[in-house]
PDB file of N, CA and C in Angstrom:
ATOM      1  N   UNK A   1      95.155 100.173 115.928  1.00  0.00           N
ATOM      2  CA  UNK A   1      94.547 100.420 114.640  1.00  0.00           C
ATOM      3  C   UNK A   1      93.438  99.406 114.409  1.00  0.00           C
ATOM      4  N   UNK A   2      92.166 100.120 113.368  1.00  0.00           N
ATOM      5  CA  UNK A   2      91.290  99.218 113.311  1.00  0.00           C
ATOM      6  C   UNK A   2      90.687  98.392 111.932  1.00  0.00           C
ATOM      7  N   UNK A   3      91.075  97.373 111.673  1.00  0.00           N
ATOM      8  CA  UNK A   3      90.831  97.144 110.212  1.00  0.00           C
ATOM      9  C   UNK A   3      89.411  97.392 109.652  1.00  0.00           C
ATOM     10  N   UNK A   4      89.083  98.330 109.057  1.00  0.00           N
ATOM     11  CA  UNK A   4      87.720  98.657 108.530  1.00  0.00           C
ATOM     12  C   UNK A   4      87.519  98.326 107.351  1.00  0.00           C
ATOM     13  N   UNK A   5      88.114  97.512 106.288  1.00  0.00           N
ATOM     14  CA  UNK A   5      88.178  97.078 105.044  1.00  0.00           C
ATOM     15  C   UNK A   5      88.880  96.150 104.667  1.00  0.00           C
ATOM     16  N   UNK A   6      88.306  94.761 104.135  1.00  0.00           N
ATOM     17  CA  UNK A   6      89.124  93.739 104.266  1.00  0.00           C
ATOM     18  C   UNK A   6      88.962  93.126 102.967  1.00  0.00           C
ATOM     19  N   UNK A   7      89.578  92.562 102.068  1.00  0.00           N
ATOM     20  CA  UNK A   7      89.782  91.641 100.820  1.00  0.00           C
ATOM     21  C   UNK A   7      88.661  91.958  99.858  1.00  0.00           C
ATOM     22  N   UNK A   8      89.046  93.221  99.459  1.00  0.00           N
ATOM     23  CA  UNK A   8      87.909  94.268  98.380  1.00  0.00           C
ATOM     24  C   UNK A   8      88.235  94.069  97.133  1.00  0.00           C
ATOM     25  N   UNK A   9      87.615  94.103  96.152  1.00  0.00           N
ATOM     26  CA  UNK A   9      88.085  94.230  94.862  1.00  0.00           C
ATOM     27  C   UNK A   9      88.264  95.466  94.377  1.00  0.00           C
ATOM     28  N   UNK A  10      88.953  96.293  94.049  1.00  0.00           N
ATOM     29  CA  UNK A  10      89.020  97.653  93.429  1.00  0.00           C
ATOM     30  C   UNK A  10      89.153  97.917  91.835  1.00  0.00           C
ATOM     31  N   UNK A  11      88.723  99.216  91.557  1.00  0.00           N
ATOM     32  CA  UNK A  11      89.540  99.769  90.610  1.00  0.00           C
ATOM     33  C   UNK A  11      90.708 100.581  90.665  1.00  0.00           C
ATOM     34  N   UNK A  12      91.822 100.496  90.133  1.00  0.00           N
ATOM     35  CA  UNK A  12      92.878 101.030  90.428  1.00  0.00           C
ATOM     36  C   UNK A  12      93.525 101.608  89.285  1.00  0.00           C
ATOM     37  N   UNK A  13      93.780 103.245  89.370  1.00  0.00           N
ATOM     38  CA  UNK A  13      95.018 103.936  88.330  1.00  0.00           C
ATOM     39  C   UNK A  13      96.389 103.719  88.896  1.00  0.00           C
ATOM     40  N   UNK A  14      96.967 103.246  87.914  1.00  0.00           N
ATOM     41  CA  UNK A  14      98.497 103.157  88.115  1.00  0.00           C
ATOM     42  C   UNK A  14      99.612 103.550  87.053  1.00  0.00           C
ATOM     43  N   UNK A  15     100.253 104.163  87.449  1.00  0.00           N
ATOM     44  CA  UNK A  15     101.684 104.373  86.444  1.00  0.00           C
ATOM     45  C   UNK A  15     102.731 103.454  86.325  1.00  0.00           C
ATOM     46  N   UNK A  16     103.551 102.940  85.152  1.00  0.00           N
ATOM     47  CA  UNK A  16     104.424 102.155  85.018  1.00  0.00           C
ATOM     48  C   UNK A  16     105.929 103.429  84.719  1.00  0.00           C
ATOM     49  N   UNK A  17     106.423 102.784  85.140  1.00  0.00           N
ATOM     50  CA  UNK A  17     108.007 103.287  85.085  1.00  0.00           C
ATOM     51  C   UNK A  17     108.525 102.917  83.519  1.00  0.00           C
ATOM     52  N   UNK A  18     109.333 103.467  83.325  1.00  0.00           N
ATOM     53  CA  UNK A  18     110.449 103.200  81.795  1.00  0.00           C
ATOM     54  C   UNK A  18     110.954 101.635  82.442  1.00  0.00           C
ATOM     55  N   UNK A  19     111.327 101.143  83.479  1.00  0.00           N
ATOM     56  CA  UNK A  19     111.651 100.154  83.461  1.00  0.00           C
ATOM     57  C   UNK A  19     110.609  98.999  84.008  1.00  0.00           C
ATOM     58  N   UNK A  20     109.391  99.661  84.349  1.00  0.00           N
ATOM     59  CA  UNK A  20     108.308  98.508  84.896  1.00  0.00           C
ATOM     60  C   UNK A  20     107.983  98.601  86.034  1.00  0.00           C
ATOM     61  N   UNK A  21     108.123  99.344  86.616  1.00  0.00           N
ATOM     62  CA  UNK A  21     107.951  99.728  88.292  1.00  0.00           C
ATOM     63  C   UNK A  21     106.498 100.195  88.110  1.00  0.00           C
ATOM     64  N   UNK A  22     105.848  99.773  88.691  1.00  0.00           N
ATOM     65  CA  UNK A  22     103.972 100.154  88.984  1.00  0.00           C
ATOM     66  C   UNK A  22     104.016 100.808  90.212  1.00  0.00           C
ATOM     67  N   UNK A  23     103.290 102.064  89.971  1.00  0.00           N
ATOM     68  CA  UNK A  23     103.141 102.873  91.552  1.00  0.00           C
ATOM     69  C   UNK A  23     101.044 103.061  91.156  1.00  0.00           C
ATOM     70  N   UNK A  24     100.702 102.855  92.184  1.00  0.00           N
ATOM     71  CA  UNK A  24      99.260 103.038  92.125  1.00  0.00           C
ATOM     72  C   UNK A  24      99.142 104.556  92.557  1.00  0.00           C
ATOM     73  N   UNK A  25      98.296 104.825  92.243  1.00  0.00           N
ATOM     74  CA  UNK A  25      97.614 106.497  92.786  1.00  0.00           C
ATOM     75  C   UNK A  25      96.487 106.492  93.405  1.00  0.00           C
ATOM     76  N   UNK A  26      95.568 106.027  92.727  1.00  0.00           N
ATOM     77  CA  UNK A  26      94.072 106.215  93.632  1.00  0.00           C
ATOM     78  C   UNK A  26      93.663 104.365  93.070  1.00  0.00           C
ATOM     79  N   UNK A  27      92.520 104.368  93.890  1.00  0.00           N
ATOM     80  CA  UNK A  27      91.587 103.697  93.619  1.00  0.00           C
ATOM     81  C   UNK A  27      90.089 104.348  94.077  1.00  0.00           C
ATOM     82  N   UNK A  28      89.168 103.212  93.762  1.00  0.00           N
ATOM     83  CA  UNK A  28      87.926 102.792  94.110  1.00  0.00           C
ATOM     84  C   UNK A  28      87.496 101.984  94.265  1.00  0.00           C
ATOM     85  N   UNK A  29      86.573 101.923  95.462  1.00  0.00           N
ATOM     86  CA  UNK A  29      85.868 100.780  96.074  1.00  0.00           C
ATOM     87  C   UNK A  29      84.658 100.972  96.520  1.00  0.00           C
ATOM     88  N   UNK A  30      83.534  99.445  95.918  1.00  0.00           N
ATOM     89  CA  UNK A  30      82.403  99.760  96.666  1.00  0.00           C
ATOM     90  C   UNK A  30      82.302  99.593  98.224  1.00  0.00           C
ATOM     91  N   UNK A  31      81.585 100.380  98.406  1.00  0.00           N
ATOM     92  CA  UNK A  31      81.401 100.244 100.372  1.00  0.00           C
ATOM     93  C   UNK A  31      80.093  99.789 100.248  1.00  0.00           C
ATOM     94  N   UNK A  32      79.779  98.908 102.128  1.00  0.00           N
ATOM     95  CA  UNK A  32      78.873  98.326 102.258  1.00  0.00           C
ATOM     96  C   UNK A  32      77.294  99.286 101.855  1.00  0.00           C
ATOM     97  N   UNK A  33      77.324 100.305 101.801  1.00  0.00           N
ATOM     98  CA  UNK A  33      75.910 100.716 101.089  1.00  0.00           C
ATOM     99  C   UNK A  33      76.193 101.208  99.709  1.00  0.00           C
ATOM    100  N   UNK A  34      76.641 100.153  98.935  1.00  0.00           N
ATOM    101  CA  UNK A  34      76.498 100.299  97.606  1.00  0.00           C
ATOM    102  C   UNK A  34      77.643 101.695  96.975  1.00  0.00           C
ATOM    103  N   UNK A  35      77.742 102.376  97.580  1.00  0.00           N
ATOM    104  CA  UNK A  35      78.709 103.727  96.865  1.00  0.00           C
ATOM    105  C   UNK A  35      79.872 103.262  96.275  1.00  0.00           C
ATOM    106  N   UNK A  36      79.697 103.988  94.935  1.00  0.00           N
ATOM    107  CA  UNK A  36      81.580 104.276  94.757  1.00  0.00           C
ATOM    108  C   UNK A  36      82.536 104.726  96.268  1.00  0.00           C
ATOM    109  N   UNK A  37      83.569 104.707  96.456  1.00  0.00           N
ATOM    110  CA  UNK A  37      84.402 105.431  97.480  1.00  0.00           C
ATOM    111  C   UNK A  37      85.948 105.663  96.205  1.00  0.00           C
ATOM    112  N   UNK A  38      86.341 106.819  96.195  1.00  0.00           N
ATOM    113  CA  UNK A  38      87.261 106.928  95.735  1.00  0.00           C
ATOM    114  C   UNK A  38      88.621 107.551  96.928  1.00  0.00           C
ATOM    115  N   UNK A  39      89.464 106.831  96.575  1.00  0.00           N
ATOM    116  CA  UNK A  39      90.850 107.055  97.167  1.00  0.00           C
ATOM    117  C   UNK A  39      91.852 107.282  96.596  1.00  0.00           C
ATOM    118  N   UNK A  40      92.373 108.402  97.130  1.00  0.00           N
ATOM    119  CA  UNK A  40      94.168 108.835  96.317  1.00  0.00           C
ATOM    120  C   UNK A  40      94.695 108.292  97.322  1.00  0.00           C
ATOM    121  N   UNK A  41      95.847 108.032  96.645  1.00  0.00           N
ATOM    122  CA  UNK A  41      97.440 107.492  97.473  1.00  0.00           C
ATOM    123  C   UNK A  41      98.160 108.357  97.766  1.00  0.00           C
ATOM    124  N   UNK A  42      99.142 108.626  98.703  1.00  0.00           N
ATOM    125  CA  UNK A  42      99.754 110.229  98.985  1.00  0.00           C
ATOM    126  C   UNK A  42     101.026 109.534  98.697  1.00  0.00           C
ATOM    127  N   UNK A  43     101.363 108.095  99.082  1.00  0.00           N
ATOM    128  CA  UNK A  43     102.458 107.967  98.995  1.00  0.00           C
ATOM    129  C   UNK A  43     102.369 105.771  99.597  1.00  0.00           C
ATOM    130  N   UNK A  44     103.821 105.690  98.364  1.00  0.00           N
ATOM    131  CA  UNK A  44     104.026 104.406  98.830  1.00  0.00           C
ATOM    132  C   UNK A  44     105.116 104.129  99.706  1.00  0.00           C
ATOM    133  N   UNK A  45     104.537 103.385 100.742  1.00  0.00           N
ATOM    134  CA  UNK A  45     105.702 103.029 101.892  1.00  0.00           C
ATOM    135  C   UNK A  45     106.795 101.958 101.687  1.00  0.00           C
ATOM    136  N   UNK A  46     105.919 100.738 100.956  1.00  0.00           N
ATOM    137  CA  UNK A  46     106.863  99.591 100.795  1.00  0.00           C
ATOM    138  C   UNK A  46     106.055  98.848  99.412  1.00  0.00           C
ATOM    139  N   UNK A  47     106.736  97.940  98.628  1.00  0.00           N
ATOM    140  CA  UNK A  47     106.152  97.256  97.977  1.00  0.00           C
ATOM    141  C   UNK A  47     106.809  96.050  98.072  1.00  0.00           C
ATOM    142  N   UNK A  48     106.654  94.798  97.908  1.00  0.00           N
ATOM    143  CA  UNK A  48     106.896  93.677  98.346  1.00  0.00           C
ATOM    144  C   UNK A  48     106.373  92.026  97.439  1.00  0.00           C
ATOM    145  N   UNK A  49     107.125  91.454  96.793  1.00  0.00           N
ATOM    146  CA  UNK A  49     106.916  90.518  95.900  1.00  0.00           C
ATOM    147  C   UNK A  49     106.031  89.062  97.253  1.00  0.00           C
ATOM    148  N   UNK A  50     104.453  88.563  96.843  1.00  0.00           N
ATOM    149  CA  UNK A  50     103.795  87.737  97.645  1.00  0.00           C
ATOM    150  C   UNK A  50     103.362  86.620  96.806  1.00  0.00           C
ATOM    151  N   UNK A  51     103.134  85.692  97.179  1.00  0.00           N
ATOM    152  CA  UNK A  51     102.313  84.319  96.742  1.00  0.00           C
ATOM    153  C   UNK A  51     101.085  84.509  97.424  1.00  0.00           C
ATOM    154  N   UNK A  52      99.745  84.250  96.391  1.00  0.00           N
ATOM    155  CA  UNK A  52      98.547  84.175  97.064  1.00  0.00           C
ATOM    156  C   UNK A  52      97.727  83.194  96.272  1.00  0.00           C
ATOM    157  N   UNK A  53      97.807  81.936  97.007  1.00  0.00           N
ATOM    158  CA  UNK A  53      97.329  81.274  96.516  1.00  0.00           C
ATOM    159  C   UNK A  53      97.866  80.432  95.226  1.00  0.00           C
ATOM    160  N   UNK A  54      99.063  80.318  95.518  1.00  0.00           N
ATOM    161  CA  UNK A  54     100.347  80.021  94.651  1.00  0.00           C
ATOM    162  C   UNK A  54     100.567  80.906  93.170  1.00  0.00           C
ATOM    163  N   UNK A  55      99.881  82.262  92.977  1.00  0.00           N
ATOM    164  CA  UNK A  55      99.824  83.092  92.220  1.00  0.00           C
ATOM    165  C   UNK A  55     100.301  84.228  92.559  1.00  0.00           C
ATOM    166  N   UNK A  56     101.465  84.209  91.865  1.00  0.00           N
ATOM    167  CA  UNK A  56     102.645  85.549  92.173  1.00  0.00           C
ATOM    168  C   UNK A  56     101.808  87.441  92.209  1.00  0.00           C
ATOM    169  N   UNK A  57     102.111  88.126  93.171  1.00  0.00           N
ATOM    170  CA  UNK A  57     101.325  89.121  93.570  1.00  0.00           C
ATOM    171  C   UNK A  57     102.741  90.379  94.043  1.00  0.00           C
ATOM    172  N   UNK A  58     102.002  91.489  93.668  1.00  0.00           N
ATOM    173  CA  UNK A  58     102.936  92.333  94.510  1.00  0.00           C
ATOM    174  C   UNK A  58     101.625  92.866  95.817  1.00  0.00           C
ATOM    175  N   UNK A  59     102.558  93.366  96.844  1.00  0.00           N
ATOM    176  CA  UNK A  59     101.293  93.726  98.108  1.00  0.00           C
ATOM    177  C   UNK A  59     102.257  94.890  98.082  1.00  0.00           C
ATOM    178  N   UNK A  60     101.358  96.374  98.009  1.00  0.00           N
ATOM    179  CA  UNK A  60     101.596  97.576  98.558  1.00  0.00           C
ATOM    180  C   UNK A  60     101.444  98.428  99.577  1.00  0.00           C
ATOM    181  N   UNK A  61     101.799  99.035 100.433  1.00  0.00           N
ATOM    182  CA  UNK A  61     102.028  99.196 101.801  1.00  0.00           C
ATOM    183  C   UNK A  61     101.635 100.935 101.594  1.00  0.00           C
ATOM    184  N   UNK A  62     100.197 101.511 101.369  1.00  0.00           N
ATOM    185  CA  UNK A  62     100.608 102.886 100.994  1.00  0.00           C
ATOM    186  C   UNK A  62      99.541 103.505 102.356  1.00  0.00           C
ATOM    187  N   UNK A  63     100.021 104.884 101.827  1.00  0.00           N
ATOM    188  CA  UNK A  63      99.385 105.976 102.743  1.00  0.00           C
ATOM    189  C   UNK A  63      98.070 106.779 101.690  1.00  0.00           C
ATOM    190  N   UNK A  64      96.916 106.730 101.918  1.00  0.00           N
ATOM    191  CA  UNK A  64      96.022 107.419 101.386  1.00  0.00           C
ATOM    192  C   UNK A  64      95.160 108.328 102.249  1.00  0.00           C
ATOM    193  N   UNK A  65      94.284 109.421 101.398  1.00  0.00           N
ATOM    194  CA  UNK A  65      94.050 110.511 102.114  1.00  0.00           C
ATOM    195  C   UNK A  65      92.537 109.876 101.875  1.00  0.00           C
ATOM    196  N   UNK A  66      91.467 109.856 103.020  1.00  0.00           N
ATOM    197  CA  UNK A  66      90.669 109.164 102.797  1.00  0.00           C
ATOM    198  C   UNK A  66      89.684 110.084 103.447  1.00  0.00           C
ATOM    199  N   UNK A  67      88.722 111.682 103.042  1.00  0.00           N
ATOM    200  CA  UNK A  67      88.552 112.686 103.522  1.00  0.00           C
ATOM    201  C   UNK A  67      89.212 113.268 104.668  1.00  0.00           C
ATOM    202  N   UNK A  68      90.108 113.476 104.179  1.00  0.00           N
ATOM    203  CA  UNK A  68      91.214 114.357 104.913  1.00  0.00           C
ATOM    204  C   UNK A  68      91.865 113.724 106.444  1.00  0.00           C
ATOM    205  N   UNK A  69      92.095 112.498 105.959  1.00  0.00           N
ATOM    206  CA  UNK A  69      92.640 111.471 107.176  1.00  0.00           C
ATOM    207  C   UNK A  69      93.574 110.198 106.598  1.00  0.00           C
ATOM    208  N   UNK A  70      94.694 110.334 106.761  1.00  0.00           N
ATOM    209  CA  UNK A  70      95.611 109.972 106.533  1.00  0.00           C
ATOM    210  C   UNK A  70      95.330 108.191 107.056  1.00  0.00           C
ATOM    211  N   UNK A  71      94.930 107.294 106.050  1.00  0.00           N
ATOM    212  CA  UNK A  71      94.926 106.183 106.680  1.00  0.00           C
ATOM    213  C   UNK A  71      96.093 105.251 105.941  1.00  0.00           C
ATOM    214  N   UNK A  72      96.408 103.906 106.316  1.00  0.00           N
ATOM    215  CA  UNK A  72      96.892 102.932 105.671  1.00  0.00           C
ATOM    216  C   UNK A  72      95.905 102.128 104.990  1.00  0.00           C
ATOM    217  N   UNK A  73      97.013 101.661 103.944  1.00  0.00           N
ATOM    218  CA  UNK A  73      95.944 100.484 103.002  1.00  0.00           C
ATOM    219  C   UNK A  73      97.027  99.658 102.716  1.00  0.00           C
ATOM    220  N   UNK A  74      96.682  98.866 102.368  1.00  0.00           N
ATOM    221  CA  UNK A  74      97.553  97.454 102.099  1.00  0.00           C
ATOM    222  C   UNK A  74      96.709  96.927 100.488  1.00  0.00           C
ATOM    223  N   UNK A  75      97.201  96.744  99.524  1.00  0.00           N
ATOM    224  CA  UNK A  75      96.648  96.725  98.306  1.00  0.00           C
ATOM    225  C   UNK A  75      97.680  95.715  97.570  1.00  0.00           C
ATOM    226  N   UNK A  76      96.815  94.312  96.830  1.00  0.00           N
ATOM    227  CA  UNK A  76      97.251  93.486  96.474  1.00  0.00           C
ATOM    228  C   UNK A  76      96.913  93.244  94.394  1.00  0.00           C
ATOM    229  N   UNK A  77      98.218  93.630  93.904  1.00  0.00           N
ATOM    230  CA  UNK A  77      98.241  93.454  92.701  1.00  0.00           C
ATOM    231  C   UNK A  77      98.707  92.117  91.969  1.00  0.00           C
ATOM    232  N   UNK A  78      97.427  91.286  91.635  1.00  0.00           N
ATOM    233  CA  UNK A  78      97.352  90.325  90.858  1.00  0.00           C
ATOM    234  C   UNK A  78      98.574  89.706  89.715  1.00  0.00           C
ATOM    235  N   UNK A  79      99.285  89.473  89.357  1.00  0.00           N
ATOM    236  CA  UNK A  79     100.264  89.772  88.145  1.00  0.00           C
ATOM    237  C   UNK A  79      99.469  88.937  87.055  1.00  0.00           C
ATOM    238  N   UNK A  80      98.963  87.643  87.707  1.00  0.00           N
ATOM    239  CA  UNK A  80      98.558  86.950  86.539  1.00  0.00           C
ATOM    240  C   UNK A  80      97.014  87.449  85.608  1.00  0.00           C
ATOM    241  N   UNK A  81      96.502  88.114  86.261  1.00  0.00           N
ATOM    242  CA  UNK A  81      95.483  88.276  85.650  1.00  0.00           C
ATOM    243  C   UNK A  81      94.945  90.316  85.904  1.00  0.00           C
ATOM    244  N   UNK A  82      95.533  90.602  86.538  1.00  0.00           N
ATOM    245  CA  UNK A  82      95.849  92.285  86.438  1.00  0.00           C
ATOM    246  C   UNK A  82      94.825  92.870  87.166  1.00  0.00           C
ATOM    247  N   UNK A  83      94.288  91.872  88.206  1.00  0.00           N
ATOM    248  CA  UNK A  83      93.310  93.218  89.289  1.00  0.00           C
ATOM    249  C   UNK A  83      94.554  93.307  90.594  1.00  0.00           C
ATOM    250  N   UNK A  84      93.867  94.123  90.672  1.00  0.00           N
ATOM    251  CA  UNK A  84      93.796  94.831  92.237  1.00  0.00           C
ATOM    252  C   UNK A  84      92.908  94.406  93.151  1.00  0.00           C
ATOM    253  N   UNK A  85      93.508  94.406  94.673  1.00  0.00           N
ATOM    254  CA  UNK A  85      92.537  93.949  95.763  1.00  0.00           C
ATOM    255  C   UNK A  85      93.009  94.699  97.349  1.00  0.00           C
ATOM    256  N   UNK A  86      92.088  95.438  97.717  1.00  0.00           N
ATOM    257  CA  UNK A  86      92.164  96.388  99.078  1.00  0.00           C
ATOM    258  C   UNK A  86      92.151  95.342  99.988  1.00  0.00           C
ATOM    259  N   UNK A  87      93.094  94.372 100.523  1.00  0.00           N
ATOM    260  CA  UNK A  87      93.306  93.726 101.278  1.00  0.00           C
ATOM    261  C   UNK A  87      92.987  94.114 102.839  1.00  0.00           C
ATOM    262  N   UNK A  88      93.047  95.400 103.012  1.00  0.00           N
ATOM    263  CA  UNK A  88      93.034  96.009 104.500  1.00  0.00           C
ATOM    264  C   UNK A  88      93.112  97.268 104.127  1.00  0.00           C
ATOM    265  N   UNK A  89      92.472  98.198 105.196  1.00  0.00           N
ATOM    266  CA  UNK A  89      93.003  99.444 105.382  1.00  0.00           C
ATOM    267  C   UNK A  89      92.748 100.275 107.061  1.00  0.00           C
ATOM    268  N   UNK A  90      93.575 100.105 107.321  1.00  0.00           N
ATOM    269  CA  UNK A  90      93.725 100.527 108.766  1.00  0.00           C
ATOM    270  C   UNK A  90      93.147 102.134 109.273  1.00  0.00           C
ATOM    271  N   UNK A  91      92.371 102.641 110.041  1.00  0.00           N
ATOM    272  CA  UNK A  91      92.047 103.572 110.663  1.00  0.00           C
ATOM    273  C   UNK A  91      92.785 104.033 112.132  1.00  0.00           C
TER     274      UNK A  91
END
């Protein structure tokens, strides 16, 4: 696999659960010639409590459809301050 996207800032829709559970759906990201790129999530594989930078983070492990090609992304949610970040996404 080839990492084609590395430590991005995004915009991200997400749903919260009745008890607090965050599942992301899509995002967006600029790509190197300036474009929006928008991405849906098909599905989350894993989610996982991280320290980054001694600032508590969840990292998500999902599957997105990225014109009709099933890639991985790895997507890092901020807690303290509420962004999102496309850490990787594998081809």
């Amino acid at each position: 696999m080839e990492n084609t996207i590395i430590n991005v800032p995004i915009q991200a829709i997400s749903v919260c659960s009745t008890i607090g559970d965050m599942t992301p759906l899509r995002f967006r990201y600029e790509d190197d010639r300036h474009q929006l790129q928008t991405v849906c999530i098909s599905r989350v594989i894993a989610v996982k409590p991280t320290v980054l930078a001694g600032i508590n983070c969840l990292e998500y492990t999902c599957a997105a459809d990225c014109g009709g090609i099933e890639k991985l992304c790895i997507l890092k949610y901020n807690v303290l301050n509420h962004t999102w970040i496309l850490v990787r996404m594998l081809s």
